[in-house]
C-alpha atoms as a PDB file:
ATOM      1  CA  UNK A   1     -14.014  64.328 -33.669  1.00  0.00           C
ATOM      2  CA  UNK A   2     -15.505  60.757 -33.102  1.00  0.00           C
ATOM      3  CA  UNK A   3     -14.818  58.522 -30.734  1.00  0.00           C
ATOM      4  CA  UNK A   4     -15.095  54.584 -30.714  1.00  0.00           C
ATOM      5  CA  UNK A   5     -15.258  52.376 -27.955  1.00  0.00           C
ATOM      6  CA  UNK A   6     -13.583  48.983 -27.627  1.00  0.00           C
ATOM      7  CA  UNK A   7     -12.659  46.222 -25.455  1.00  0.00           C
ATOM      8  CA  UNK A   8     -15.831  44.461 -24.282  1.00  0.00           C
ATOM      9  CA  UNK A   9     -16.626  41.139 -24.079  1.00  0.00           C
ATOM     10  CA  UNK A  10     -17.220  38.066 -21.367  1.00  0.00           C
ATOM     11  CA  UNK A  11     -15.678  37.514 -18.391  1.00  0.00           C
ATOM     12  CA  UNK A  12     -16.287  35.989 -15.057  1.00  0.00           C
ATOM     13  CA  UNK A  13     -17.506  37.543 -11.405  1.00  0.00           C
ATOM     14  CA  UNK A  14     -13.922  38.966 -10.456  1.00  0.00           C
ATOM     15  CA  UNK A  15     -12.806  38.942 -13.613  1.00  0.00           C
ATOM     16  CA  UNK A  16     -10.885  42.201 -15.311  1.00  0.00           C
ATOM     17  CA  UNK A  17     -11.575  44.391 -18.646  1.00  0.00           C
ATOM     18  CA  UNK A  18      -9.781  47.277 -20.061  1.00  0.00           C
ATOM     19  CA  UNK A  19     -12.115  49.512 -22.152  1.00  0.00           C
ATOM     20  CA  UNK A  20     -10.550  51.876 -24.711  1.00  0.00           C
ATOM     21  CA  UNK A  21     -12.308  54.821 -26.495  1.00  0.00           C
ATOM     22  CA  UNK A  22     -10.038  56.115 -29.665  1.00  0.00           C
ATOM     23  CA  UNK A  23     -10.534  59.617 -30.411  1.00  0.00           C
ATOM     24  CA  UNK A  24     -10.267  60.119 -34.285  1.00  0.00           C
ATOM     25  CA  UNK A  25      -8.588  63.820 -33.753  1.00  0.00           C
ATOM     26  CA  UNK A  26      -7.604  65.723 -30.845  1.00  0.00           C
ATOM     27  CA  UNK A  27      -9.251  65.965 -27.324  1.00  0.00           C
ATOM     28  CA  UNK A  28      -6.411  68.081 -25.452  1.00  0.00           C
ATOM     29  CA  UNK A  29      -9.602  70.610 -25.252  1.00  0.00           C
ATOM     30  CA  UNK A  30     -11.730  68.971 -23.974  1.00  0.00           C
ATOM     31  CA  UNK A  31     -13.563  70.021 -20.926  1.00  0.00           C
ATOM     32  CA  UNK A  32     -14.786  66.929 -19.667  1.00  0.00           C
ATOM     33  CA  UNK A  33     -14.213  63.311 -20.374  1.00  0.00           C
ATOM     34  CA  UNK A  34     -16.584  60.582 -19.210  1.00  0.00           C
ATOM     35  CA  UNK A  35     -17.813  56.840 -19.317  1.00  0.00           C
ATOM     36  CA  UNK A  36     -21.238  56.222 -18.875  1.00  0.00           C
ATOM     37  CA  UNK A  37     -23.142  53.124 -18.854  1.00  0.00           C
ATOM     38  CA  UNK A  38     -26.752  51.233 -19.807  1.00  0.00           C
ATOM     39  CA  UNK A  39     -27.417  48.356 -18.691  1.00  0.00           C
ATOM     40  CA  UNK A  40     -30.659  46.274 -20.256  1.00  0.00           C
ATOM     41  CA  UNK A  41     -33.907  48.187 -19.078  1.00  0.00           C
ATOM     42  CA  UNK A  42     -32.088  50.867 -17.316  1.00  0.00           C
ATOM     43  CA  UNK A  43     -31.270  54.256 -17.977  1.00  0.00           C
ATOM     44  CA  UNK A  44     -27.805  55.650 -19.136  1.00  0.00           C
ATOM     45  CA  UNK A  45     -26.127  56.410 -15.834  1.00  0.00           C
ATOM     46  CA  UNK A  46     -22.409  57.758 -15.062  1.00  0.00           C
ATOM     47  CA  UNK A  47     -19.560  56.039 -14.648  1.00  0.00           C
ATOM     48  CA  UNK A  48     -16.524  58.265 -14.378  1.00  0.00           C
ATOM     49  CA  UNK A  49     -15.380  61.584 -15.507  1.00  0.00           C
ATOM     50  CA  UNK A  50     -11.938  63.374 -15.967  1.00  0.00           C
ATOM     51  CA  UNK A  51     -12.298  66.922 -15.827  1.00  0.00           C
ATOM     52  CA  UNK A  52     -10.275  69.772 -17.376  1.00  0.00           C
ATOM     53  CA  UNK A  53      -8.181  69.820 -14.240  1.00  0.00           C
ATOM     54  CA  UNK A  54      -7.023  66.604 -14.729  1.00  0.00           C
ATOM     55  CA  UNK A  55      -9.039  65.075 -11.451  1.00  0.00           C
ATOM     56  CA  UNK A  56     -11.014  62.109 -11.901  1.00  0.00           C
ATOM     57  CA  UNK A  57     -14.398  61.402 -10.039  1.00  0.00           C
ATOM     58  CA  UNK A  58     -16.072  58.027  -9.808  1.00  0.00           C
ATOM     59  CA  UNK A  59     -19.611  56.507  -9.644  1.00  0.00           C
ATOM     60  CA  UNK A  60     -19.603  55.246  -5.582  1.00  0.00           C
ATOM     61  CA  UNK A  61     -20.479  52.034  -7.486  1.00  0.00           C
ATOM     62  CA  UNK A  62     -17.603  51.620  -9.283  1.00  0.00           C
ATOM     63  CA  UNK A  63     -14.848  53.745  -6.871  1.00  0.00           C
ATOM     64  CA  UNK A  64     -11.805  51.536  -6.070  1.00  0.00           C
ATOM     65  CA  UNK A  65     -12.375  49.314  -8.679  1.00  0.00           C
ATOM     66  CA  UNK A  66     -12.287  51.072 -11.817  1.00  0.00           C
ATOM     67  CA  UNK A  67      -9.572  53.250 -13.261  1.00  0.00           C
ATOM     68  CA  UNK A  68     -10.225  56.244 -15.846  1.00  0.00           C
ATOM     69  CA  UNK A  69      -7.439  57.151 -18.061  1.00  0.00           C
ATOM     70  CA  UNK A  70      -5.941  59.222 -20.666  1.00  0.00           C
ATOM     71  CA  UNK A  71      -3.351  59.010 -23.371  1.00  0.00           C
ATOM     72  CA  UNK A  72      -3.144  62.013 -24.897  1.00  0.00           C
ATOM     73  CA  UNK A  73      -0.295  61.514 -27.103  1.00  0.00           C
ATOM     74  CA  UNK A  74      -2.939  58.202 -28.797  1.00  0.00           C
ATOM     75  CA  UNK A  75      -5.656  60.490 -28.138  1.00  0.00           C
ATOM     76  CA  UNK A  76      -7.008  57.657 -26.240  1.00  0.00           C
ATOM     77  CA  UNK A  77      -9.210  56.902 -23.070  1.00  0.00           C
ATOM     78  CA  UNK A  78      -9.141  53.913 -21.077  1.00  0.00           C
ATOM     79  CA  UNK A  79     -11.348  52.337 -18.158  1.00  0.00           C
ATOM     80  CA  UNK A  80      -9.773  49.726 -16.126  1.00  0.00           C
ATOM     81  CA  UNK A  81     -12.092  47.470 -14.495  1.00  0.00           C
ATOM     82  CA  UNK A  82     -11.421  44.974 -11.763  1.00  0.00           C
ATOM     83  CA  UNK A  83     -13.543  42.767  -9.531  1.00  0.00           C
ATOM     84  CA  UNK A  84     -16.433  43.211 -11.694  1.00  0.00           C
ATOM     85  CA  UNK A  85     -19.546  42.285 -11.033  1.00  0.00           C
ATOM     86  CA  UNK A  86     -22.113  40.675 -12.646  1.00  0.00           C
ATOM     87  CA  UNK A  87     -24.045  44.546 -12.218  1.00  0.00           C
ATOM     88  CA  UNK A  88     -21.423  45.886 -14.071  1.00  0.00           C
ATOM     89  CA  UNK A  89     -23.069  44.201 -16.927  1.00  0.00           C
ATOM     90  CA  UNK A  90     -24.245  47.053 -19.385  1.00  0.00           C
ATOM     91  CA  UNK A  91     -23.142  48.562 -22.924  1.00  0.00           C
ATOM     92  CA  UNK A  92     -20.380  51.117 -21.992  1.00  0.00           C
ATOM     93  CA  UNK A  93     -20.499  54.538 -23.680  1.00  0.00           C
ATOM     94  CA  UNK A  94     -17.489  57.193 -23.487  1.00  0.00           C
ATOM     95  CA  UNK A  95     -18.120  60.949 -23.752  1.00  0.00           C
ATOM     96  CA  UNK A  96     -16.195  64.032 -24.700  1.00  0.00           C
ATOM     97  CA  UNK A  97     -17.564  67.533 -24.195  1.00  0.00           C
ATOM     98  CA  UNK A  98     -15.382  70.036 -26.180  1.00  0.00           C
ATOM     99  CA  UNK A  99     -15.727  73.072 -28.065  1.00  0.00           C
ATOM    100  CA  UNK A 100     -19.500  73.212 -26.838  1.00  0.00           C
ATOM    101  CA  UNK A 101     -20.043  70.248 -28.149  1.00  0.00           C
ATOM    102  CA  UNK A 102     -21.296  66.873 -26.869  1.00  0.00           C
ATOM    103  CA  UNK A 103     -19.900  63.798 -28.892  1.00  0.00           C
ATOM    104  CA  UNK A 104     -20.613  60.255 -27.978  1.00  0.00           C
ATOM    105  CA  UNK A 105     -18.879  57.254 -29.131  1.00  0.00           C
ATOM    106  CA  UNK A 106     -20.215  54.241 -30.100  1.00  0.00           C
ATOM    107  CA  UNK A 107     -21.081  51.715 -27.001  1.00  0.00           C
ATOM    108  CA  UNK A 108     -19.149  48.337 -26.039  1.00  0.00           C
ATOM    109  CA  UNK A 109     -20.603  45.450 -24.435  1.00  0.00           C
ATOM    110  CA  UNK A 110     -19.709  43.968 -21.444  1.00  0.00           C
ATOM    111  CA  UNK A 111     -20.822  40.864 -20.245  1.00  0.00           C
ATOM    112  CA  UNK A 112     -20.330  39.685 -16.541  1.00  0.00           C
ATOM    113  CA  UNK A 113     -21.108  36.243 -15.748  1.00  0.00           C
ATOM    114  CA  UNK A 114     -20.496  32.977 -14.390  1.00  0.00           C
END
């Protein structure tokens, strides 16, 4: 399986992005899903994460304003992202553990400022 991000770009202080991360086969096994993020000179930190049992945890920085979901019929994740903030400002990175394997996709940039 690979995965590829999409749906970065520009926006505005309070502005809105929907990320997407395509799975190119099935991830009904997986264990856990995540986003993670780096932002310029920082480490890769956590975002969100949807575990086997279907409940979804959040970053405190991003809780209440972001939104992990699935599609599993597309085989498709999604991040929802209101109110961001110009910190929000990183390449975003989604994550699939499955099978014992760890399998990153491919980042997406997202840009947050005025």
């Amino acid at each position: 399986v690979q995965l590829q991000a999409s749906g970065g770009g520009s926006v505005q202080p309070g502005g809105s992005l929907t990320l997407s991360c395509a799975a190119s086969g099935s991830i009904s096994s997986a264990g856990t899903l995540s986003w993670y993020r780096q932002a310029p000179g920082k480490e890769r930190e956590w975002v969100a994460n949807i575990i086997s049992d279907g409940r979804t945890t959040y970053a405190d920085s991003v809780k209440g304003r972001f939104t992990f979901s699935r599609d599993s019929t597309k085989n498709t994740l999604y991040l929802q992202m209101n109110r961001l903030k110009p910190e929000d400002m990183a390449v975003y990175y989604c994550r699939v553990v499955q099978g014992g394997r760890v399998i990153w996709g491919k980042g997406t940039l997202v840009t947050v400022s005025s």
